[in-house]
N, C-alpha and C. Protein backbone atom coordinates (compact mmCIF):
# COMPACT_ATOMS: atom_id res chain seq x y z
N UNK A 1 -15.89 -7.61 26.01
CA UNK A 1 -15.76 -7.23 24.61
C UNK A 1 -14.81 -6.03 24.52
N UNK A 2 -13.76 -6.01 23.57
CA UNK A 2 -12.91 -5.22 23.73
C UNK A 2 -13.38 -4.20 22.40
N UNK A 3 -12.97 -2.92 22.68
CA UNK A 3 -13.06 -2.12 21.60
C UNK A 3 -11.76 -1.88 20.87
N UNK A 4 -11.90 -1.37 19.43
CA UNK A 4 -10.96 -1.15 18.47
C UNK A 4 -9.53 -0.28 19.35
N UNK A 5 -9.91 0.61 20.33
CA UNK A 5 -8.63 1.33 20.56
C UNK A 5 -7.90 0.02 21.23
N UNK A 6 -8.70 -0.91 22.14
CA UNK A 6 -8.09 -1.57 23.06
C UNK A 6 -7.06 -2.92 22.31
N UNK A 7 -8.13 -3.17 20.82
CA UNK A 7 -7.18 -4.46 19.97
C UNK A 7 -5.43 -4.36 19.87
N UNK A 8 -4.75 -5.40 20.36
CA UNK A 8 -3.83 -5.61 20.29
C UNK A 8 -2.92 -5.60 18.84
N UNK A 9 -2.31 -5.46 18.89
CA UNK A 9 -1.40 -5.38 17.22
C UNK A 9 -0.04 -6.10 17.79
N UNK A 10 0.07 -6.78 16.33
CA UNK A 10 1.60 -7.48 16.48
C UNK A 10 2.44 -6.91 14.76
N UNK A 11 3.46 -7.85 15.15
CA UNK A 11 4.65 -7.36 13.93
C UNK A 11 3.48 -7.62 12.35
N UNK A 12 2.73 -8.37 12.97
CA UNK A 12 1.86 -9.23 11.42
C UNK A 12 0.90 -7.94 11.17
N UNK A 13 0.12 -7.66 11.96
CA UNK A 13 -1.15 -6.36 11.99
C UNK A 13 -0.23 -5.42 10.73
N UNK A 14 0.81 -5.17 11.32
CA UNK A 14 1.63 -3.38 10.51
C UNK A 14 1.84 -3.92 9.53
N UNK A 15 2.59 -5.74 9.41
CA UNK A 15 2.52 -5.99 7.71
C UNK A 15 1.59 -5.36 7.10
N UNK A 16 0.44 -6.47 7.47
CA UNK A 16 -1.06 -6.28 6.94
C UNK A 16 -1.38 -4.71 6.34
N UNK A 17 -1.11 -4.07 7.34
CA UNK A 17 -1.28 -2.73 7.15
C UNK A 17 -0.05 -1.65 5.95
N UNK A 18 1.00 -2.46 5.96
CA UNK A 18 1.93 -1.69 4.79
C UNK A 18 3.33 -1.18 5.26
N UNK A 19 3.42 -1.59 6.91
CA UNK A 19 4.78 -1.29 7.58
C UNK A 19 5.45 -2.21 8.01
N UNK A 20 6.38 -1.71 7.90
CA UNK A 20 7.46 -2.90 8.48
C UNK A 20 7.44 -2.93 9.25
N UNK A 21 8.93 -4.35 9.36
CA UNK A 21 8.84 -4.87 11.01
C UNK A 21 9.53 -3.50 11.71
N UNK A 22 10.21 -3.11 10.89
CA UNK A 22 11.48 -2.30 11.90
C UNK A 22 10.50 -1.05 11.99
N UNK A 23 9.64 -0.72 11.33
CA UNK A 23 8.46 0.66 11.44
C UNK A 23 8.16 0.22 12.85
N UNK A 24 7.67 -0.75 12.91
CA UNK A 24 6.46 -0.72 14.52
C UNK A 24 7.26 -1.00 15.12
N UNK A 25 8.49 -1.56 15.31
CA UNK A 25 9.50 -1.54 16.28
C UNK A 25 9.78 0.00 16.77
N UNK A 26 9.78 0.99 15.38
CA UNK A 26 9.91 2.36 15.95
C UNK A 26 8.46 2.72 16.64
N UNK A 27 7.65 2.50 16.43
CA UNK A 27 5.73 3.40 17.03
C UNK A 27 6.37 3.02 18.20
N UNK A 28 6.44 1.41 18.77
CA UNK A 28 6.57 0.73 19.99
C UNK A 28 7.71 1.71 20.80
N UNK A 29 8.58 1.78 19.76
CA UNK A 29 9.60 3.24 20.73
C UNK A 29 8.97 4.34 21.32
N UNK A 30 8.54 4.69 20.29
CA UNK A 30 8.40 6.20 20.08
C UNK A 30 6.86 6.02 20.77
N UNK A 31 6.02 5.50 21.12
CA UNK A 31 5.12 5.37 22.06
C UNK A 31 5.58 4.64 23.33
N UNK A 32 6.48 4.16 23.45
CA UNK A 32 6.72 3.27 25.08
C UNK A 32 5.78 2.28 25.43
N UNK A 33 5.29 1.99 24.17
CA UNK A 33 4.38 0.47 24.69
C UNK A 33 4.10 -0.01 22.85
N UNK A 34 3.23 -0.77 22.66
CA UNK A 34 2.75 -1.41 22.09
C UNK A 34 1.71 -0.78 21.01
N UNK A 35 1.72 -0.06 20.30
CA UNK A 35 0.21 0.64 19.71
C UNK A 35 -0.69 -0.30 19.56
N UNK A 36 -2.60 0.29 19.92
CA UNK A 36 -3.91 -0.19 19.63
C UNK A 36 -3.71 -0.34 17.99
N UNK A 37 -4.83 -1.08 17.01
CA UNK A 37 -5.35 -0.96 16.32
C UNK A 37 -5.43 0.34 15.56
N UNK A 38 -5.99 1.41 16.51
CA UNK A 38 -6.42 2.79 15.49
C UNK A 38 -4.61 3.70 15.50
N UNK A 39 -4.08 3.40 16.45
CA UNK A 39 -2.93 4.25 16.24
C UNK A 39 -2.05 3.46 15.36
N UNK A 40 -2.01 2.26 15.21
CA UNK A 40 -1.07 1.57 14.26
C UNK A 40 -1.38 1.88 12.38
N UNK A 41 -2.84 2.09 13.10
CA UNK A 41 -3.74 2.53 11.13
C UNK A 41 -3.23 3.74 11.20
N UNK A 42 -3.17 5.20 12.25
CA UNK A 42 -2.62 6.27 11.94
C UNK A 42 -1.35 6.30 11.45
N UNK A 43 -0.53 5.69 12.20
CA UNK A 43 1.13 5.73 11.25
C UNK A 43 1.27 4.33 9.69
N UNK A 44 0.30 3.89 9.94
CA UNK A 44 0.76 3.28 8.58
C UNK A 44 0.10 4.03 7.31
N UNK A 45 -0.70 4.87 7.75
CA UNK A 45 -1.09 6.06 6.86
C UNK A 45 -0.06 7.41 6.42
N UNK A 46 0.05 7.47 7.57
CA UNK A 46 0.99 8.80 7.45
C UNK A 46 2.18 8.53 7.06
N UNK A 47 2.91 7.36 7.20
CA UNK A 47 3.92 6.88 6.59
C UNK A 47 3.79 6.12 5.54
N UNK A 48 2.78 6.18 4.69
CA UNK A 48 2.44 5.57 3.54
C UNK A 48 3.07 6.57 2.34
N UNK A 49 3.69 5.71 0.90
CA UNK A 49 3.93 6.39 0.27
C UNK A 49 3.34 8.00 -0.57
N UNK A 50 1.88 7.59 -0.21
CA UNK A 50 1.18 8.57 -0.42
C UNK A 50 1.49 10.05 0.59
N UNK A 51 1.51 9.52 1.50
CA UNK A 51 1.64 10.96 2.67
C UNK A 51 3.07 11.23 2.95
N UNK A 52 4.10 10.58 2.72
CA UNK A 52 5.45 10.49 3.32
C UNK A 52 6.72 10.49 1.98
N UNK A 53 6.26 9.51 0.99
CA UNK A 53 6.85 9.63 -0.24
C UNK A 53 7.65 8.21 0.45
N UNK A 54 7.26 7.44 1.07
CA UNK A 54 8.37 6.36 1.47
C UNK A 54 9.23 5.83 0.97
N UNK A 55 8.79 5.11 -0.29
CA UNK A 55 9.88 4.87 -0.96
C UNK A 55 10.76 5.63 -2.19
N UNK A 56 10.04 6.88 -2.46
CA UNK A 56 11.14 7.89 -3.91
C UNK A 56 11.50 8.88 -2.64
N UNK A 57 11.29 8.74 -1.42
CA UNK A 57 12.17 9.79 -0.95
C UNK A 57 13.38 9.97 -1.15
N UNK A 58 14.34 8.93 -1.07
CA UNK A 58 15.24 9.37 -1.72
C UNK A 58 15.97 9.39 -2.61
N UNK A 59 15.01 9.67 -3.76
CA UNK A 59 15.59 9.59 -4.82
C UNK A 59 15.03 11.24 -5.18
N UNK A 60 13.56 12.13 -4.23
CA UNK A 60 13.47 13.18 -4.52
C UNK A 60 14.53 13.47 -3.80
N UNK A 61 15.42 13.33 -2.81
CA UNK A 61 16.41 14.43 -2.36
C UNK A 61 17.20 14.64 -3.22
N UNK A 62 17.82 14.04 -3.92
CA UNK A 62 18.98 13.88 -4.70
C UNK A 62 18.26 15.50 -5.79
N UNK A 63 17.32 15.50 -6.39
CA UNK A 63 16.90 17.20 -7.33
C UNK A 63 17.57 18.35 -6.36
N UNK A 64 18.53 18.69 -7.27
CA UNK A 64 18.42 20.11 -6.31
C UNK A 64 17.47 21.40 -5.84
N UNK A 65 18.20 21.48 -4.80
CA UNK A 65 16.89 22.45 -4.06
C UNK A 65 17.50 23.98 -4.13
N UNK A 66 19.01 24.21 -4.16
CA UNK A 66 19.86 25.43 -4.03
C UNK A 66 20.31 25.58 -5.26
N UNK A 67 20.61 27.04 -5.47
CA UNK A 67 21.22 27.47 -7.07
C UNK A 67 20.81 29.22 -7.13
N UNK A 68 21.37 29.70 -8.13
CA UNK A 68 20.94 31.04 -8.48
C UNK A 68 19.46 31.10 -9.60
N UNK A 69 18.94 29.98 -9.54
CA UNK A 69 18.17 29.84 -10.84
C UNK A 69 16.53 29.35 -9.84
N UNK A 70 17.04 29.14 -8.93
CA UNK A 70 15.78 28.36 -8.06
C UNK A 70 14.82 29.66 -7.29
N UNK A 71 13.64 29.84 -7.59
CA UNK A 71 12.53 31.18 -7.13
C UNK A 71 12.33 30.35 -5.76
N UNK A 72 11.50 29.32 -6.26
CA UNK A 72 10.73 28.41 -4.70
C UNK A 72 11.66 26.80 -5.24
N UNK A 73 11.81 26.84 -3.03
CA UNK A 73 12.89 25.16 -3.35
C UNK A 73 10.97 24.46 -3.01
N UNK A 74 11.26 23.28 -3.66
CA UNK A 74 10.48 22.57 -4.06
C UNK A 74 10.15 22.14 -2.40
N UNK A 75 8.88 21.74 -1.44
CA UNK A 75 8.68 21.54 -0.43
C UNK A 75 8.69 22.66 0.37
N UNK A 76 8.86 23.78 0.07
CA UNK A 76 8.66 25.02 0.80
C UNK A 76 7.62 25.72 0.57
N UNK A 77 7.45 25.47 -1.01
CA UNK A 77 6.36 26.16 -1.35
C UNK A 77 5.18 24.98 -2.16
N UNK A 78 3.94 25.58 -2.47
CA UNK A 78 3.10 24.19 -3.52
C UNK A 78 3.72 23.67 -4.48
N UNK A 79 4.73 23.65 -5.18
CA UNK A 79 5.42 23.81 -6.53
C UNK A 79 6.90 24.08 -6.44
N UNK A 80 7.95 23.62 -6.83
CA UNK A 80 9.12 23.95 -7.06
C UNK A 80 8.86 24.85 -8.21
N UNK A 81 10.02 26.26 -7.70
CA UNK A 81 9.70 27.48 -9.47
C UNK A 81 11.37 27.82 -9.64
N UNK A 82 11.69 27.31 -11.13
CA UNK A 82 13.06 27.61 -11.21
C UNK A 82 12.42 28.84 -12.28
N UNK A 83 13.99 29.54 -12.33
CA UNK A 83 13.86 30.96 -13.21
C UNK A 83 14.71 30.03 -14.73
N UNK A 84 13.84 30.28 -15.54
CA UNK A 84 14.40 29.87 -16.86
C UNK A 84 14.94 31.08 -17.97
N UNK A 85 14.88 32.19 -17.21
CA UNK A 85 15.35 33.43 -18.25
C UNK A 85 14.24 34.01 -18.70
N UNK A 86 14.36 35.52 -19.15
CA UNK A 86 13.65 36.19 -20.47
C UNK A 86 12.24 36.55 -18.86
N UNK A 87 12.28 36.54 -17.71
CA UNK A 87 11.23 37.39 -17.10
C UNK A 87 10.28 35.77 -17.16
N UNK A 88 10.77 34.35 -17.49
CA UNK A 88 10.00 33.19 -17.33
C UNK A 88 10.46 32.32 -16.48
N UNK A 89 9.39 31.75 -15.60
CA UNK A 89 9.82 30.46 -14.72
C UNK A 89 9.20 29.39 -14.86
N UNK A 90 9.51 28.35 -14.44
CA UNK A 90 8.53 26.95 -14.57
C UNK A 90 8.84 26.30 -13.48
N UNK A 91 7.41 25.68 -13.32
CA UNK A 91 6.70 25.18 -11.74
C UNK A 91 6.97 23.69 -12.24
N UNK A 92 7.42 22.92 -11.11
CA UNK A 92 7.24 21.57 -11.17
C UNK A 92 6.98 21.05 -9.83
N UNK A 93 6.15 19.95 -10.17
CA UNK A 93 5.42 19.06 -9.26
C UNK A 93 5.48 17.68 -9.29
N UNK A 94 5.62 17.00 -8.21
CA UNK A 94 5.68 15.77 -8.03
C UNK A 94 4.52 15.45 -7.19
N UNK A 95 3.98 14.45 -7.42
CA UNK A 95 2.23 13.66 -6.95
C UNK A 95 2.50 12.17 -6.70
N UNK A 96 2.60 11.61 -5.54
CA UNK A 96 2.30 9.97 -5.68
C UNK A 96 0.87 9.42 -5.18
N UNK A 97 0.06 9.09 -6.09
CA UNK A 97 -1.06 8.40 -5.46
C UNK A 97 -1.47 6.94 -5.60
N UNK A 98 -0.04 6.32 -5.63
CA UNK A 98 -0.16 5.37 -5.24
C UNK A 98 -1.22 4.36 -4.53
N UNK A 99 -1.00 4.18 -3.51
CA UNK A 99 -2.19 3.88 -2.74
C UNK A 99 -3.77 4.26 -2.78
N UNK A 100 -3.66 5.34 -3.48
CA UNK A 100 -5.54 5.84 -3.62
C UNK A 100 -5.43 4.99 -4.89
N UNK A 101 -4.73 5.05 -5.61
CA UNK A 101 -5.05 4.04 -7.16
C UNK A 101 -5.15 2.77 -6.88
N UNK A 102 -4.32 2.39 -6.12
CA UNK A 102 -4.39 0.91 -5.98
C UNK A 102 -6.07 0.51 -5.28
N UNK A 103 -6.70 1.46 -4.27
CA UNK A 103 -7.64 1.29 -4.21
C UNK A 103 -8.77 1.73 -4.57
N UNK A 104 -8.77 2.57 -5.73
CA UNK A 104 -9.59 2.89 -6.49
C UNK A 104 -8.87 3.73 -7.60
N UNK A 105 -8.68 2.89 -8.23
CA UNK A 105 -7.53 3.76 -9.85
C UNK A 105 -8.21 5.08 -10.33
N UNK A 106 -9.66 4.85 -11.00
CA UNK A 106 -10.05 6.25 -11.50
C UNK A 106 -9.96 7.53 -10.64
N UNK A 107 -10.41 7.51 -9.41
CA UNK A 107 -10.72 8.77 -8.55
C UNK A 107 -9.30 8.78 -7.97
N UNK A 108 -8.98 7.80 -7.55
CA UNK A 108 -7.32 7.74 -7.54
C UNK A 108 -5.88 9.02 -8.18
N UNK A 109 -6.27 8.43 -9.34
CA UNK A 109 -5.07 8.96 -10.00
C UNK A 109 -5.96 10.25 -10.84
N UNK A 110 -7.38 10.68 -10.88
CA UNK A 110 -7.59 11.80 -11.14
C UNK A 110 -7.40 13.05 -10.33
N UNK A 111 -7.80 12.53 -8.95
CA UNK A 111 -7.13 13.56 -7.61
C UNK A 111 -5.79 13.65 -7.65
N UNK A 112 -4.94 12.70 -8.34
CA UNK A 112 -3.56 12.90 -8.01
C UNK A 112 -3.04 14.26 -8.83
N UNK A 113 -3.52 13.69 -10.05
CA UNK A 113 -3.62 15.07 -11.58
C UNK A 113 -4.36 16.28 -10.79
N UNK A 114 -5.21 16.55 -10.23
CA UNK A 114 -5.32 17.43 -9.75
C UNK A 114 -4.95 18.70 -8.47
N UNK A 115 -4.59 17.29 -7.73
CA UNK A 115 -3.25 18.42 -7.08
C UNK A 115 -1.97 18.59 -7.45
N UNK A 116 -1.74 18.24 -8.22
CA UNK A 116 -0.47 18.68 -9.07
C UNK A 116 -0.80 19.71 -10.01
N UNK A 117 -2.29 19.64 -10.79
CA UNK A 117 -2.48 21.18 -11.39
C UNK A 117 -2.81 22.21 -10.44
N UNK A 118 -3.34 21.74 -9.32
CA UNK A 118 -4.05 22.72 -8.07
C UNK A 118 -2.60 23.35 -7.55
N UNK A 119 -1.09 22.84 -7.06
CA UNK A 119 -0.15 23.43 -6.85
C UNK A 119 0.48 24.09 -8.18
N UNK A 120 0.67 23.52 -9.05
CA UNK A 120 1.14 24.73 -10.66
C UNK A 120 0.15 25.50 -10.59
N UNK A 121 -1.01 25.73 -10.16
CA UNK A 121 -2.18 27.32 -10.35
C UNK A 121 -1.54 27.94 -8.77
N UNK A 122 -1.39 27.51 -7.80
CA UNK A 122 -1.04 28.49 -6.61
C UNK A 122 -0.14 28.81 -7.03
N UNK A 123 0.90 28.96 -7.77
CA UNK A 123 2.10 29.32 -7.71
C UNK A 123 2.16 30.40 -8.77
N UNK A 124 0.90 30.51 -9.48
CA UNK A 124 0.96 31.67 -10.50
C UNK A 124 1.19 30.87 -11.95
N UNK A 125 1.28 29.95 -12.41
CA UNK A 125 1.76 29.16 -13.25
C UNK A 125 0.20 28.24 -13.77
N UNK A 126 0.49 27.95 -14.85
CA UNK A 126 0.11 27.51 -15.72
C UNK A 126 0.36 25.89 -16.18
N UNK A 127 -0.36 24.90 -16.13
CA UNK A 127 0.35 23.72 -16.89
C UNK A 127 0.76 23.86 -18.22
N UNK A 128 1.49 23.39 -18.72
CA UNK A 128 1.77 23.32 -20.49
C UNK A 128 1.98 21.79 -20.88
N UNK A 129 2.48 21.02 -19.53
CA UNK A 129 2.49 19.62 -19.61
C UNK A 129 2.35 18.86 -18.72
N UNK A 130 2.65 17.33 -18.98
CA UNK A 130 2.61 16.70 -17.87
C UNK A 130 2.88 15.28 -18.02
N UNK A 131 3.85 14.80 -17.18
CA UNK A 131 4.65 13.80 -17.15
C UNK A 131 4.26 12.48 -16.31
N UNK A 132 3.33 11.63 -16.79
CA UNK A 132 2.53 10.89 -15.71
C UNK A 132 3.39 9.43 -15.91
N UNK A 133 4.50 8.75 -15.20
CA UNK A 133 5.48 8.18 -14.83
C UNK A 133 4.27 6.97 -14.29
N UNK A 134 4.07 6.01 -14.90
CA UNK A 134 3.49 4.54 -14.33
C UNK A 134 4.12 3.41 -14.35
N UNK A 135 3.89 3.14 -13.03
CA UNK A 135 4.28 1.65 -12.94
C UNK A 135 3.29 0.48 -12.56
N UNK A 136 3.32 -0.58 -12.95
CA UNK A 136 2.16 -1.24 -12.51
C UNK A 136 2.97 -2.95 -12.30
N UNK A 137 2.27 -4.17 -12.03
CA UNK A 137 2.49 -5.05 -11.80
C UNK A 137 2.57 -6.25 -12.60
N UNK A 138 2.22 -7.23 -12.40
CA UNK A 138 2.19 -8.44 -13.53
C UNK A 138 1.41 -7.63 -14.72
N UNK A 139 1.33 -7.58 -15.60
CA UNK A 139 0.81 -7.26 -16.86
C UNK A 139 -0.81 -8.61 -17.09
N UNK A 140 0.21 -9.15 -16.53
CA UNK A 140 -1.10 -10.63 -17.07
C UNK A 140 -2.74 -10.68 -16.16
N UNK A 141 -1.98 -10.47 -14.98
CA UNK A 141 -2.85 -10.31 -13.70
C UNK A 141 -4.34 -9.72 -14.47
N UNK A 142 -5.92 -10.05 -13.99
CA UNK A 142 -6.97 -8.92 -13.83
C UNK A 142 -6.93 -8.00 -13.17
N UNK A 143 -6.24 -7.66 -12.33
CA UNK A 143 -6.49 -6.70 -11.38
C UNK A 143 -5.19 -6.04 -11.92
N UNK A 144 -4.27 -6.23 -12.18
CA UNK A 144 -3.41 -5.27 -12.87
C UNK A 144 -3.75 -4.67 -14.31
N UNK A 145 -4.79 -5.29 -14.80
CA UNK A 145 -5.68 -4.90 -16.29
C UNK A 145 -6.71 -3.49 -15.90
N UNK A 146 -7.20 -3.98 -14.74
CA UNK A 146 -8.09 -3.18 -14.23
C UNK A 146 -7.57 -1.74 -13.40
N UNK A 147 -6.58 -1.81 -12.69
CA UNK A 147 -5.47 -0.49 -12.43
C UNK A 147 -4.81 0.24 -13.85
N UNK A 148 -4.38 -0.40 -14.87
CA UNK A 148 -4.31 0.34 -15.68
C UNK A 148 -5.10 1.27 -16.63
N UNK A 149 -6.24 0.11 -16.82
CA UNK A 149 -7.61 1.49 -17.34
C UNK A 149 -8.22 2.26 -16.14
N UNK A 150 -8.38 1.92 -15.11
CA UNK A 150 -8.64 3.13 -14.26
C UNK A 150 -7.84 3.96 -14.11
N UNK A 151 -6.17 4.13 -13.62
CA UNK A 151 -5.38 5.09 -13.63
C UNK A 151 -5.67 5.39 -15.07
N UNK A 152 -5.18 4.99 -16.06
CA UNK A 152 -5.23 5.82 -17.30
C UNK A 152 -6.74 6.86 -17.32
N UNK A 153 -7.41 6.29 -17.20
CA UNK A 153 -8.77 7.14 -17.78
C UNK A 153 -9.18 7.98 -16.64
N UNK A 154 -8.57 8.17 -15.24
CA UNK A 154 -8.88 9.05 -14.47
C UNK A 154 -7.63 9.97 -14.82
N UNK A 155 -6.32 9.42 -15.31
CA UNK A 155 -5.44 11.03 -15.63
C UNK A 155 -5.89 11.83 -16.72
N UNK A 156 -6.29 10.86 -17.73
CA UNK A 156 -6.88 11.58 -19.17
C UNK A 156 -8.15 12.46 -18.79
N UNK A 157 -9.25 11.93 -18.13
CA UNK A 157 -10.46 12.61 -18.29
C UNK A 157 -10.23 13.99 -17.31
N UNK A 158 -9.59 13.72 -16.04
CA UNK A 158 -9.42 14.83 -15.24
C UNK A 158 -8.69 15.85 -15.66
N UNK A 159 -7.15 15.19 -16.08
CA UNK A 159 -5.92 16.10 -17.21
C UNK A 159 -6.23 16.94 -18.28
N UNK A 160 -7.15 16.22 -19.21
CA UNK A 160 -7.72 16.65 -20.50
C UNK A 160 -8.68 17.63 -20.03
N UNK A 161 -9.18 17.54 -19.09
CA UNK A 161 -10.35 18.23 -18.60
C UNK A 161 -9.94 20.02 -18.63
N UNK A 162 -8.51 19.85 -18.18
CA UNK A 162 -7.89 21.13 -18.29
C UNK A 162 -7.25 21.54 -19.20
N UNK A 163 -7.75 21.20 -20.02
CA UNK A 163 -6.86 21.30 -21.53
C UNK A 163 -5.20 21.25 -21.70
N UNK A 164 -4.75 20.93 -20.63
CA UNK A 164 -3.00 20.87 -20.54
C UNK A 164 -1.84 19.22 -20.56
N UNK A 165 -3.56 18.35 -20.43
CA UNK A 165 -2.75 17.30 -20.80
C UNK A 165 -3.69 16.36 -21.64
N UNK A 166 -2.97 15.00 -22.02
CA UNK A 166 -3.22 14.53 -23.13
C UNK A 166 -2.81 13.04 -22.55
N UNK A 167 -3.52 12.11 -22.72
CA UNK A 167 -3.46 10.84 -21.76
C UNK A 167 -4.02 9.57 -22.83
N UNK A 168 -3.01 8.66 -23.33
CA UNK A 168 -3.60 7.88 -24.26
C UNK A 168 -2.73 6.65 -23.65
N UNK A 169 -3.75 5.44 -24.04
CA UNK A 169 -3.35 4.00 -23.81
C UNK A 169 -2.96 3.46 -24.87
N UNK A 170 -1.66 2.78 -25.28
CA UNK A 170 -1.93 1.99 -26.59
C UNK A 170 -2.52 0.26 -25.64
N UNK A 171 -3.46 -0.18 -26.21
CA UNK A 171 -3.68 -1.43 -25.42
C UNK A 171 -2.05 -2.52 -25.73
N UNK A 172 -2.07 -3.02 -24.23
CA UNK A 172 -1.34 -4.51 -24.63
C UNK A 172 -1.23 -5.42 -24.26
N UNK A 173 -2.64 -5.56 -24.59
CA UNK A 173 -3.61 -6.80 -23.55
C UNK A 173 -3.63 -7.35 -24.87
């Protein structure tokens, strides 16, 4: 009987799991053999859009990070803080929780709202808003019915919770 470290993984396992072929072609490098089961779940985690930003990475590089106007470059510190004049700055944050929504939308996308207000409070800053950018899938789908009222009602109840944001559905079901 073999145990979980010992299970074999192929190109299909890392699908399964959310990586590509050419990903586990790199582990298989970058380990000199073959990854178990539990190390193939570690990098398809850590390289998950949630932990890595996989796929808007680069589209966050492209924001600038340099200027006379920039306090904290964004990834250095909890919060990007540009200087907006008059002795004022403003914190911005980017959150993907993707993957926690997809597997559980409410607690999902309320943790997401919250470390994005949890980095605007380390930074000395304040929310005043908040820009919650969704995308979702077939419209028709149940389970795409069901990701949208859970993300929605975990950004509203958690967001609202802090009095800085404001989270409404028009239905269009």
């Amino acid at each position: 009987m073999s145990t979980v470290t010992e299970q074999l993984t192929t190109v299909e396992t890392a699908k399964e799991l959310g990586l590509l072929p050419e990903e586990f072609d790199k582990i298989k490098e970058v380990l000199g053999r073959t990854p178990n089961f539990v190390e193939l779940s570690i990098y398809s985690v850590m390289w998950s859009e949630h932990c890595s930003y996989k796929n808007s990475i680069t589209w966050l590089k492209t924001l600038p990070k340099e200027g006379p106007h920039m306090l904290a470059k964004a990834g250095e510190e909890n919060a990007g803080l540009v200087d907006i004049g008059d002795g004022l700055g403003c914190a911005f944050k980017i959150e993907s929780h993707n993957h926690p929504s997809a597997l559980e939308p409410y607690q999902g996308a309320a943790t997401g709202v919250g470390g994005i207000n949890r980095d605007i409070f380390t930074m000395g800053a304040r929310p005043i808003a908040q820009l919650n950018s969704l995308r979702f899938g077939d419209i028709k789908l149940d389970k795409t019915k069901w990701l949208v009222k859970g993300v929605v009602k975990g950004i509203g109840d958690y967001g609202n919770a802090f009095g800085y944001s404001y989270c409404r559905w028009r239905s269009i079901f």
